[in-house]
Protein backbone atom coordinates (compact mmCIF):
# COMPACT_ATOMS: atom_id res chain seq x y z
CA UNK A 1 -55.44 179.44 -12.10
CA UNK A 2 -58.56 177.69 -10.90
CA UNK A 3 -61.25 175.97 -12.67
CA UNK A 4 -63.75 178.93 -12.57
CA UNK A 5 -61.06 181.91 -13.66
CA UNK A 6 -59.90 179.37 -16.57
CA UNK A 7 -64.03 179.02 -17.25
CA UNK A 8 -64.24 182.61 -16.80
CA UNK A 9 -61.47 183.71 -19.27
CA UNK A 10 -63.07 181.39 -21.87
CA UNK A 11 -66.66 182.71 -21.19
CA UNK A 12 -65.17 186.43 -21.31
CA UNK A 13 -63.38 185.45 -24.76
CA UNK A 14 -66.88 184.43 -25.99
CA UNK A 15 -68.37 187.95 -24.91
CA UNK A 16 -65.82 190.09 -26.47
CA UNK A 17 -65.51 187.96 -29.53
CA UNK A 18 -69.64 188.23 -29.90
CA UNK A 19 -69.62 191.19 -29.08
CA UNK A 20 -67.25 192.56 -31.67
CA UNK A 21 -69.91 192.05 -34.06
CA UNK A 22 -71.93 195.03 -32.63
CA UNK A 23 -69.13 197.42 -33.60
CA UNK A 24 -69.95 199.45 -36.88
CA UNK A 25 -66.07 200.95 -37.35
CA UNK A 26 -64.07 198.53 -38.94
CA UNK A 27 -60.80 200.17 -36.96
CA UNK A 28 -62.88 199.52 -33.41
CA UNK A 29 -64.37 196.15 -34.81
CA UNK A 30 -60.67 194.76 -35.36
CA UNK A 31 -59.17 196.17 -31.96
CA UNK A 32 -62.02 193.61 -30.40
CA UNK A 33 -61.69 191.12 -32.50
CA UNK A 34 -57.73 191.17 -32.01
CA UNK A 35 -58.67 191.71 -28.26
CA UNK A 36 -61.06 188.52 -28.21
CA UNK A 37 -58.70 186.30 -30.06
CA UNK A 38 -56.10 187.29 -27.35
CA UNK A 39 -58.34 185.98 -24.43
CA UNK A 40 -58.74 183.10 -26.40
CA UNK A 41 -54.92 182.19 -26.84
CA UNK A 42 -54.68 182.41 -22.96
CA UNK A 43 -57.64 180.37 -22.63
CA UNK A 44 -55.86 177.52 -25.19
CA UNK A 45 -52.65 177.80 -23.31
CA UNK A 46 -54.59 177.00 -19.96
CA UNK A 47 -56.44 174.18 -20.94
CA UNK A 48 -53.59 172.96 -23.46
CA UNK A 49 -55.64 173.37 -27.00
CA UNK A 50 -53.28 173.86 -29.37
CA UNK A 51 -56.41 174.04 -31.95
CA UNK A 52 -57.71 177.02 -29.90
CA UNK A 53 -54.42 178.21 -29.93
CA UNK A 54 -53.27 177.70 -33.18
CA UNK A 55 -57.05 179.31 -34.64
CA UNK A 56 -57.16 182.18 -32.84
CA UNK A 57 -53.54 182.94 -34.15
CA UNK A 58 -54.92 183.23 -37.16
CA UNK A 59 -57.88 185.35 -36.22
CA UNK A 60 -55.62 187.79 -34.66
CA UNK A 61 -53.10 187.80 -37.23
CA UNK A 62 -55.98 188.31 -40.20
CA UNK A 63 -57.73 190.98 -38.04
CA UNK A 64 -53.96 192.91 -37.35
CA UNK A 65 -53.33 192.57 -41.38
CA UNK A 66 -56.49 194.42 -42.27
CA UNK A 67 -56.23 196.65 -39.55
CA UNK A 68 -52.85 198.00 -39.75
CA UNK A 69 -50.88 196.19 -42.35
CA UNK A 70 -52.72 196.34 -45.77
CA UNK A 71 -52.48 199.75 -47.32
CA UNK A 72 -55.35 201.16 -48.51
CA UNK A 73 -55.69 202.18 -52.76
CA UNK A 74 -58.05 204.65 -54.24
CA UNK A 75 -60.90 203.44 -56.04
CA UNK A 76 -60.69 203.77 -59.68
């Protein structure tokens, strides 16, 4: 990949990540989090971050848990 489409990917990561904030539903806020933190891992494998990598790993796998694997209890 070239300089500008690895720049790209990391300057689209930043957009969907930001922008994930605007999203009100937590189910829809989560999808783009997971979605941002995705782009991100690509971008860390391209430029050979394991940081990058490694932390948005854990973004995706926190924003997965709460989104599908916690199970929801009633409120006392």
């Amino acid at each position: 990949m070239s300089h500008f489409g690895i720049e790209s990917l990391g300057w689209t990561a930043t957009a969907v990540f930001v922008g994930s904030y605007f999203f009100s539903r937590p189910s829809v806020l989560r999808g783009v989090q997971m979605s941002g933190a995705l782009l991100w891992i690509a971008y860390g494998v391209l430029i050979h971050a394991t940081p990058v990598i490694v932390a948005n790993l854990l973004v995706f796998s926190a924003a997965a848990w709460t989104a599908f694997g916690k199970t929801a209890t009633p409120a006392p």
